[in-house]
Structure formats: C-alpha cells, structure tokens
PDB file of N, CA and C in Angstrom:
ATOM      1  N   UNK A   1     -82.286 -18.414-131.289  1.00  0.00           N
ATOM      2  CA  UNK A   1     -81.318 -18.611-130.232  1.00  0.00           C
ATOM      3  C   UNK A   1     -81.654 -19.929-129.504  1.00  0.00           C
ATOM      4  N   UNK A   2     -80.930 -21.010-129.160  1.00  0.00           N
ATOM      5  CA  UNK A   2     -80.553 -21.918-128.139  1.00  0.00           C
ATOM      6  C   UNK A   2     -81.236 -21.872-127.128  1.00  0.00           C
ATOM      7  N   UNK A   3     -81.594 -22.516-126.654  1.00  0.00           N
ATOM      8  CA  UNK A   3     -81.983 -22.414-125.111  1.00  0.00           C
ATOM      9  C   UNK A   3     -80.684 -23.393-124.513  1.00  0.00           C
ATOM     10  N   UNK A   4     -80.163 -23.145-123.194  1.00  0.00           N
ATOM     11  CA  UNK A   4     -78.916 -23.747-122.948  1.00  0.00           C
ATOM     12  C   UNK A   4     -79.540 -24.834-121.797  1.00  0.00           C
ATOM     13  N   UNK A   5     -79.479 -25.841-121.660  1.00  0.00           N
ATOM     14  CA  UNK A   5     -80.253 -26.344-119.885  1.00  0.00           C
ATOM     15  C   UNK A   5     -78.788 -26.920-119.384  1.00  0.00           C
ATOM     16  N   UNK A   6     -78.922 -26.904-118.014  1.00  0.00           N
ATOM     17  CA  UNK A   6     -77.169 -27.651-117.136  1.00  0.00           C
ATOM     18  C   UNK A   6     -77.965 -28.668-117.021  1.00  0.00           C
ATOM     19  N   UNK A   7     -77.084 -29.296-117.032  1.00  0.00           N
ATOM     20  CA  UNK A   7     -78.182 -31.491-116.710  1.00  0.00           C
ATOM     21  C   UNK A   7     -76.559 -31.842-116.783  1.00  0.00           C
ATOM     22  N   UNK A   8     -77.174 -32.620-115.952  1.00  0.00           N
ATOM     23  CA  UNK A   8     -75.138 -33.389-115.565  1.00  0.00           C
ATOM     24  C   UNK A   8     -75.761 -34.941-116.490  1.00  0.00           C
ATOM     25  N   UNK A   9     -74.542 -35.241-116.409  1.00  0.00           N
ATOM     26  CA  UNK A   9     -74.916 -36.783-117.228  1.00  0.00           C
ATOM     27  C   UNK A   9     -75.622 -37.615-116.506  1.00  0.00           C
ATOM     28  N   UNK A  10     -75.652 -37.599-115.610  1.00  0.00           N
ATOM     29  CA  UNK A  10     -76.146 -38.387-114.355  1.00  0.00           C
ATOM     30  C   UNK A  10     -77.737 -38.485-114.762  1.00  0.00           C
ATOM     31  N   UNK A  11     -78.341 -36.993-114.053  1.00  0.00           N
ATOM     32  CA  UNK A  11     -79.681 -36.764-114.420  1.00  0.00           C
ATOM     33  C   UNK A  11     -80.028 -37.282-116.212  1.00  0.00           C
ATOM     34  N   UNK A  12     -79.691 -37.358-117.335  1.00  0.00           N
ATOM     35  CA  UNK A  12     -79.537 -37.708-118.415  1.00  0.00           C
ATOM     36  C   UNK A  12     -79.711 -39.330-118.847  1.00  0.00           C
ATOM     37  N   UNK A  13     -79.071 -39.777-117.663  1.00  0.00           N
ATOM     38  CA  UNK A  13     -78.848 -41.061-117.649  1.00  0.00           C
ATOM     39  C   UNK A  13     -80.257 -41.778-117.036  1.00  0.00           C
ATOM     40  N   UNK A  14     -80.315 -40.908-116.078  1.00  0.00           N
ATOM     41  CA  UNK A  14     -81.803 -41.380-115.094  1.00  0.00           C
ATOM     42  C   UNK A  14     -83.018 -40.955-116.472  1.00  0.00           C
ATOM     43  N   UNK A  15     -82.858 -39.860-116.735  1.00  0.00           N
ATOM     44  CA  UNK A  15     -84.023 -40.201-117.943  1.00  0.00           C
ATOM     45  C   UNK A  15     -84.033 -40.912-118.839  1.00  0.00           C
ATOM     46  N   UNK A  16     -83.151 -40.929-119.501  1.00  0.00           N
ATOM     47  CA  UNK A  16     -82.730 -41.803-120.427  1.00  0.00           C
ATOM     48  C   UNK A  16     -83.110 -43.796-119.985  1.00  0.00           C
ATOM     49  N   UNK A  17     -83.079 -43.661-118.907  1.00  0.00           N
ATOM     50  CA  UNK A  17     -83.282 -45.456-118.299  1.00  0.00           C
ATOM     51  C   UNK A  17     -85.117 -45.134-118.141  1.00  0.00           C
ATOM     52  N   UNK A  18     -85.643 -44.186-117.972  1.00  0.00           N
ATOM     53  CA  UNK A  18     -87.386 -44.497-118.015  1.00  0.00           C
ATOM     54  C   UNK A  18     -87.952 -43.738-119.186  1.00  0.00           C
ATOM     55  N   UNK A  19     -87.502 -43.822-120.294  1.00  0.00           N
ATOM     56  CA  UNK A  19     -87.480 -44.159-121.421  1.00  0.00           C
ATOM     57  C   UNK A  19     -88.449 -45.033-121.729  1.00  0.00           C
ATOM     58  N   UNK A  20     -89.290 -45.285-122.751  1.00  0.00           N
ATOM     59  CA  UNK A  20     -89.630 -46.685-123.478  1.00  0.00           C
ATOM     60  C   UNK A  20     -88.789 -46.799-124.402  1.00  0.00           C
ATOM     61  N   UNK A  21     -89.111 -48.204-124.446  1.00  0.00           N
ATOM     62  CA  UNK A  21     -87.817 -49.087-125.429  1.00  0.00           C
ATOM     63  C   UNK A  21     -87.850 -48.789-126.787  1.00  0.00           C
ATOM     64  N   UNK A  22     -88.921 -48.076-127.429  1.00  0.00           N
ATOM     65  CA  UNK A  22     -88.612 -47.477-129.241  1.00  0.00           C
ATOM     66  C   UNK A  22     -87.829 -46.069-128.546  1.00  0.00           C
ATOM     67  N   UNK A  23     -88.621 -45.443-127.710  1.00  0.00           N
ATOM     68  CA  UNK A  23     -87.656 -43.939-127.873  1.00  0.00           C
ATOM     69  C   UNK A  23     -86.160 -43.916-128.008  1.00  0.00           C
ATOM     70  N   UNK A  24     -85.239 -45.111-126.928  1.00  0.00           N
ATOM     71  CA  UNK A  24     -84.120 -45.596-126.413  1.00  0.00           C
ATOM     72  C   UNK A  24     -83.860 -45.400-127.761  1.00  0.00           C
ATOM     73  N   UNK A  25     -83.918 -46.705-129.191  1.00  0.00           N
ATOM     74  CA  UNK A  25     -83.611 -46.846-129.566  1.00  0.00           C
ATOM     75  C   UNK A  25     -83.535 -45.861-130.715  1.00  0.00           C
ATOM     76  N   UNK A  26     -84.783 -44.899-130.913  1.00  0.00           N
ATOM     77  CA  UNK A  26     -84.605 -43.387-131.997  1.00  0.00           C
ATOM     78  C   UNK A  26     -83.326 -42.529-131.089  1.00  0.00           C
ATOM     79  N   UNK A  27     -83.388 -42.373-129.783  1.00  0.00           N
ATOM     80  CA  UNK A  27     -82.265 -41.858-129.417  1.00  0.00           C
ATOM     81  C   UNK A  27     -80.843 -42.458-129.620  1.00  0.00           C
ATOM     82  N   UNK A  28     -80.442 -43.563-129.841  1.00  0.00           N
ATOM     83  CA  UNK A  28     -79.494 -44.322-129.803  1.00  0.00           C
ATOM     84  C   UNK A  28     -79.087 -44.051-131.181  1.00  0.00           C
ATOM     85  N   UNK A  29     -79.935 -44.030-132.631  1.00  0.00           N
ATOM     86  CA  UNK A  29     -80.125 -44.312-133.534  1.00  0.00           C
ATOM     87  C   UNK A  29     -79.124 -42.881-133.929  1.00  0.00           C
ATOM     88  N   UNK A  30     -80.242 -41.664-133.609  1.00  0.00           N
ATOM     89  CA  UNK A  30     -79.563 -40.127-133.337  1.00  0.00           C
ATOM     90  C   UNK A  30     -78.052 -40.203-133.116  1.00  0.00           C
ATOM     91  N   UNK A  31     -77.738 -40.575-131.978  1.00  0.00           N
ATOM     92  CA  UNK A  31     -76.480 -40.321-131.680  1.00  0.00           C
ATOM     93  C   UNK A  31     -75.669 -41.364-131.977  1.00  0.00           C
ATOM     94  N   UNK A  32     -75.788 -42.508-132.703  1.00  0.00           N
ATOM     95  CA  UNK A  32     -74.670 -42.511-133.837  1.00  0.00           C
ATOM     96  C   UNK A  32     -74.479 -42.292-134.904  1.00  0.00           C
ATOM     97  N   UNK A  33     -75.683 -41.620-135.655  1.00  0.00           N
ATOM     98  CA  UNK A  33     -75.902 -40.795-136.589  1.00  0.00           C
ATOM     99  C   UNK A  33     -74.549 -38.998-136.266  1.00  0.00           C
ATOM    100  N   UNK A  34     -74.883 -38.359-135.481  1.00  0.00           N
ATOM    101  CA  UNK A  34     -73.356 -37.711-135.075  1.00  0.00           C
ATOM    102  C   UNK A  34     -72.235 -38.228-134.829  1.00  0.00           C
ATOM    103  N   UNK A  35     -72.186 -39.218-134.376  1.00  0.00           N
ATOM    104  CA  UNK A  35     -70.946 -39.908-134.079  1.00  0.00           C
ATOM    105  C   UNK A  35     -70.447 -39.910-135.052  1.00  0.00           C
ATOM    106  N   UNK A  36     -71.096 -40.782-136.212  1.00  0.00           N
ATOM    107  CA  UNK A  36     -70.167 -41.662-137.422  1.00  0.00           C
ATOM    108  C   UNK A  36     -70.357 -40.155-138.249  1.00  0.00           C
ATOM    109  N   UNK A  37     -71.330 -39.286-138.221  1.00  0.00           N
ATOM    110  CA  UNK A  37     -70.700 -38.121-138.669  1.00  0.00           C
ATOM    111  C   UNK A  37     -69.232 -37.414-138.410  1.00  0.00           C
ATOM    112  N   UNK A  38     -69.024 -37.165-137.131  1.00  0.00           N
ATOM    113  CA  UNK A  38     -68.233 -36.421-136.443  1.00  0.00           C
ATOM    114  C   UNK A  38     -66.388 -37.585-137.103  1.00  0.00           C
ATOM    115  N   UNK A  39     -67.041 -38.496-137.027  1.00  0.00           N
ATOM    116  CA  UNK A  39     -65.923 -39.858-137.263  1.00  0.00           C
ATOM    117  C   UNK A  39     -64.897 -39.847-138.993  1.00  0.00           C
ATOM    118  N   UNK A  40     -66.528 -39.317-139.845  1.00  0.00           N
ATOM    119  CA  UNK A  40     -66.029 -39.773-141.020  1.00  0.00           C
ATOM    120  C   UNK A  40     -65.477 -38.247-140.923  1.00  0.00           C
ATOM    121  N   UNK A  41     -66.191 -36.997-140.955  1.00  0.00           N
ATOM    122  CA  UNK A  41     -65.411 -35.734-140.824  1.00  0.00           C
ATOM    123  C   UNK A  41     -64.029 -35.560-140.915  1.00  0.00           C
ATOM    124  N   UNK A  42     -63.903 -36.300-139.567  1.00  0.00           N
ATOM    125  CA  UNK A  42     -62.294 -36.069-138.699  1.00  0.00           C
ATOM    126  C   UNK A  42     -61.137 -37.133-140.062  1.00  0.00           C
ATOM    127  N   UNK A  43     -61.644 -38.403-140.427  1.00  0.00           N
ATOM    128  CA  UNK A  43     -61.019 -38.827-141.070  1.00  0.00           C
ATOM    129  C   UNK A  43     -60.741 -38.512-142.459  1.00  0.00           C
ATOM    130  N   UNK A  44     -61.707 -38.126-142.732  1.00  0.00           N
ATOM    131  CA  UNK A  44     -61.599 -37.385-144.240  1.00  0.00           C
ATOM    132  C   UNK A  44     -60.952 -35.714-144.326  1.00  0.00           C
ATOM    133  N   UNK A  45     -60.365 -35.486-143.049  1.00  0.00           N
ATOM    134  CA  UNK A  45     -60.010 -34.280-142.824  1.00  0.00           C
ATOM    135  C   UNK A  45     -58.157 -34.658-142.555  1.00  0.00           C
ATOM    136  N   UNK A  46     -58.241 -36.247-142.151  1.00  0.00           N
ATOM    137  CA  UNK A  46     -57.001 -36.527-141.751  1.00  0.00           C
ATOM    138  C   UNK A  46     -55.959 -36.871-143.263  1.00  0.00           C
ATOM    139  N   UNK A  47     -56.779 -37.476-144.173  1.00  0.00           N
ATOM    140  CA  UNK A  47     -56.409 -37.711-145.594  1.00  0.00           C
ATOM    141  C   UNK A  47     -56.147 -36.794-146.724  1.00  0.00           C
ATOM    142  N   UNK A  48     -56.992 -35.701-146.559  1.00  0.00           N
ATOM    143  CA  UNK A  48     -56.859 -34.452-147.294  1.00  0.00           C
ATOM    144  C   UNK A  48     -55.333 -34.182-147.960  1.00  0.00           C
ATOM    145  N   UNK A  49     -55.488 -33.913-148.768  1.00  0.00           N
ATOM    146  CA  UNK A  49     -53.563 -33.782-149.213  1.00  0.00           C
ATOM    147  C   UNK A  49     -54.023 -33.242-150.539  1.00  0.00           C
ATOM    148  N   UNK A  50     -53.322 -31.878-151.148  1.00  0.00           N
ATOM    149  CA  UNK A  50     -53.076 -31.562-152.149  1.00  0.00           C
ATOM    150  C   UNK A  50     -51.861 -32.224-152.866  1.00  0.00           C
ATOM    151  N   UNK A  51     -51.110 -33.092-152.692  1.00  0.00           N
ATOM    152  CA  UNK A  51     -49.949 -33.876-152.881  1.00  0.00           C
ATOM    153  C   UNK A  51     -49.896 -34.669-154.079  1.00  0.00           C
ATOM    154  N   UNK A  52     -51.185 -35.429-153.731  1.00  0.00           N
ATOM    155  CA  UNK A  52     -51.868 -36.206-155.281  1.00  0.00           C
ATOM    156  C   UNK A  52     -52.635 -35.559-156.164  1.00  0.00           C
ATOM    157  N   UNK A  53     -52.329 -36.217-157.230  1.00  0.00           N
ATOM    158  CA  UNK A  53     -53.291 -35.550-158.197  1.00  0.00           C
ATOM    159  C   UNK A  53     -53.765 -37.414-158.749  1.00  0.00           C
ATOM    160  N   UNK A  54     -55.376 -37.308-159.946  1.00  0.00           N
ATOM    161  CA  UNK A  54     -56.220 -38.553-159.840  1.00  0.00           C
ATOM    162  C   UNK A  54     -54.868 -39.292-160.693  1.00  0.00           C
ATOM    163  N   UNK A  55     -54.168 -38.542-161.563  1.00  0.00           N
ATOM    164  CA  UNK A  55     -53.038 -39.688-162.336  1.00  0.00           C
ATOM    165  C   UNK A  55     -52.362 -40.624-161.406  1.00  0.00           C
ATOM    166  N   UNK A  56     -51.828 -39.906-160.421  1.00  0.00           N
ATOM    167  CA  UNK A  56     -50.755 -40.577-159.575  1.00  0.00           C
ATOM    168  C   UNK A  56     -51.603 -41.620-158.987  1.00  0.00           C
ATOM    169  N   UNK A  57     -52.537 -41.134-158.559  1.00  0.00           N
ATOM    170  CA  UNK A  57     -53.279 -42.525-157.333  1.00  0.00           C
ATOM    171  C   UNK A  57     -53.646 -43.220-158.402  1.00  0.00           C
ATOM    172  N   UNK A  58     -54.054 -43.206-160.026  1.00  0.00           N
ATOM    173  CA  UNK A  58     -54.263 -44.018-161.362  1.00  0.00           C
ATOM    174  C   UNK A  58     -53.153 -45.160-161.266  1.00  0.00           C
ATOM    175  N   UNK A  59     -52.228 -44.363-161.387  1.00  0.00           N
ATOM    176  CA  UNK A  59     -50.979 -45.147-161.561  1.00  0.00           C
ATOM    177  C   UNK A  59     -50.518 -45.968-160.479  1.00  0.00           C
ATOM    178  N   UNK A  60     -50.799 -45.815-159.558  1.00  0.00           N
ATOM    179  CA  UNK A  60     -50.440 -46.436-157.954  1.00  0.00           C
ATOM    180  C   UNK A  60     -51.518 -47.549-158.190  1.00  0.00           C
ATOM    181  N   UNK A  61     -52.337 -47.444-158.206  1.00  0.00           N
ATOM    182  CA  UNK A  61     -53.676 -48.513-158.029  1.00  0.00           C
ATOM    183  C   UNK A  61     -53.239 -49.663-159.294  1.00  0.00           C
ATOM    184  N   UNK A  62     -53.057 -49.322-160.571  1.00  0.00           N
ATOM    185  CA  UNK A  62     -52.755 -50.522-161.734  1.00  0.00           C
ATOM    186  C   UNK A  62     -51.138 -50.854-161.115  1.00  0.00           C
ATOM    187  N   UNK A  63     -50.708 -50.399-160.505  1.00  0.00           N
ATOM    188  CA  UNK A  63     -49.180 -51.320-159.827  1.00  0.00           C
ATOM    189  C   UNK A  63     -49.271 -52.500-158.861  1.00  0.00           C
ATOM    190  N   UNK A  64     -50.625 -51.528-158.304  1.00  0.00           N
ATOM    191  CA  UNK A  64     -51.033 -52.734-157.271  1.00  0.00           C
ATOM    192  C   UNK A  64     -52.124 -53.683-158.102  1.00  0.00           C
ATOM    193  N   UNK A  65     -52.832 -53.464-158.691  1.00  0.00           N
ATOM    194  CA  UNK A  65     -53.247 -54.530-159.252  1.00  0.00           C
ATOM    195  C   UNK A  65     -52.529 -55.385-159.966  1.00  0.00           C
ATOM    196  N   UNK A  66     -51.606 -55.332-161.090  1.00  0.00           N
ATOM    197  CA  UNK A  66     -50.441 -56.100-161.643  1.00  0.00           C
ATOM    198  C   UNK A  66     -49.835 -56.733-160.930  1.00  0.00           C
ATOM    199  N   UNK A  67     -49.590 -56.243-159.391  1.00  0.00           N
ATOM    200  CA  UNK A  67     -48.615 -56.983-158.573  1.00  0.00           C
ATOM    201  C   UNK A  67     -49.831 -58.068-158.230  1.00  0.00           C
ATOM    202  N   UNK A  68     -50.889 -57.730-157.344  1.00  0.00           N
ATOM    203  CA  UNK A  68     -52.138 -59.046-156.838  1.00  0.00           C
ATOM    204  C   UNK A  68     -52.175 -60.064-158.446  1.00  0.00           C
ATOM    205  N   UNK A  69     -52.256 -59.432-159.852  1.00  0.00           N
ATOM    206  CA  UNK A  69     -52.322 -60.367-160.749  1.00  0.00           C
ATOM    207  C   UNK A  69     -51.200 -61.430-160.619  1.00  0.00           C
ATOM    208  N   UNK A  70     -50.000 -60.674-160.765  1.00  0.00           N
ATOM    209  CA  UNK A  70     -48.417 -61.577-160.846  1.00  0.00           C
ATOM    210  C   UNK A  70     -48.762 -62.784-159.705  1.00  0.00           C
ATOM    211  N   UNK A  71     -48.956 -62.472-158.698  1.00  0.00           N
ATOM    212  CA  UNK A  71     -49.170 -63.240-157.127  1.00  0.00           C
ATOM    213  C   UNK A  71     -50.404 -64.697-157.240  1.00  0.00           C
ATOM    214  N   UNK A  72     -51.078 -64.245-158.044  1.00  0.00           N
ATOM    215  CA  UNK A  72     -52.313 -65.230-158.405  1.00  0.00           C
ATOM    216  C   UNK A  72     -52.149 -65.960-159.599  1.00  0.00           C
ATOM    217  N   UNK A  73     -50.850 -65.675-160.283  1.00  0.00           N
ATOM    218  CA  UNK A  73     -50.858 -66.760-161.397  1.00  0.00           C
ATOM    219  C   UNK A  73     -50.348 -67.561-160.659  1.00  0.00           C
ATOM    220  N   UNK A  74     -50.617 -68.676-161.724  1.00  0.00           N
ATOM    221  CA  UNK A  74     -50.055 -70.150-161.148  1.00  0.00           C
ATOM    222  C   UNK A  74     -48.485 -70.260-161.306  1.00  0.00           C
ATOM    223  N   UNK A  75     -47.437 -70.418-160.579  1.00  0.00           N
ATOM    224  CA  UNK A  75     -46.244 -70.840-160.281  1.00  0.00           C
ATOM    225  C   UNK A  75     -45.979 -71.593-161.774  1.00  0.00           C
ATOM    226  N   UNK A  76     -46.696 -72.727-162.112  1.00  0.00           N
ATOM    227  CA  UNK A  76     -45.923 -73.642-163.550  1.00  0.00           C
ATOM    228  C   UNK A  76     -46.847 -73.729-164.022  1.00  0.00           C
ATOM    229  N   UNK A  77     -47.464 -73.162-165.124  1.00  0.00           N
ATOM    230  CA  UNK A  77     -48.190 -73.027-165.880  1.00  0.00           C
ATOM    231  C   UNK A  77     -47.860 -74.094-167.403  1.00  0.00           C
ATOM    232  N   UNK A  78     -48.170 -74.994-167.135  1.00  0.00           N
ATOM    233  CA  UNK A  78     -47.779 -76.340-168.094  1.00  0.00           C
ATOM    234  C   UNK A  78     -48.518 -76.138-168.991  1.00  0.00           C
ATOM    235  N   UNK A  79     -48.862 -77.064-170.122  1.00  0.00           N
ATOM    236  CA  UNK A  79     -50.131 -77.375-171.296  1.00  0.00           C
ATOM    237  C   UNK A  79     -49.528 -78.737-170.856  1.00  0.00           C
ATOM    238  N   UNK A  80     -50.907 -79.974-171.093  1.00  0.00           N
ATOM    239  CA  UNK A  80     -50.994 -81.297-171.623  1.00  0.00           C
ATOM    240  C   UNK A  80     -51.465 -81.323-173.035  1.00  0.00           C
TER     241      UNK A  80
END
C-alpha cells in the first residue's frame, strides 16, 4: 500500500530549490521520463484505428514516394 503525504506545490518547490545540483537534475531527468511517457501514450492512443490494414498504408507510402520521385526529376532532361 501507498503511503499518501499532502505537500502543496509550494512546499515541493521549496525543497526542490535546496536540492544539490546532480539530485535537481536525476529529478528533472525522472519527470520527463513520465512526461514523454504519458505524451507518447496519449498519442499513440490518438492514432489507433482499425481502418488500415499494412497493404493500404503499403500502397499510400509508394504513391507518395513516386510523387517526391516525379517532383525531383529534372524538368528537360536533354543528352549532349
């Protein structure tokens, strides 16, 4: 079981500032370690779709590549 403590951000903050400067930064380190957890989660939760299947996004991706190819040839393609 948890132990729960009330600490307002305030008090949090005051510890957090007499800190030494490696702890700061293992704490800092921590919490964007959840963050970019919590981040990629939410986004990979926002994309989710039974809609596609791997053919379709196959086929979508070589359209777009053919099109970036078409775009990068040269306009007049001469011989001397």
């Amino acid at each position: 079981m948890e132990a729960v403590v009330d600490i307002s951000y305030d008090q949090i903050l005051s510890l957090v500032k007499k800190m030494p400067r490696l702890q700061k930064i293992r704490l800092t380190e921590e919490l964007e370690k959840e963050s970019i957890g919590s981040q990629l989660s939410s986004l990979l939760k926002a994309f989710r779709t039974d809609e596609l299947c791997l053919d379709e996004i196959d086929k979508e991706v070589e359209i777009v590549r053919q099109q970036i190819y078409e775009r990068a040839k040269p306009e007049n393609q001469s011989c001397f």
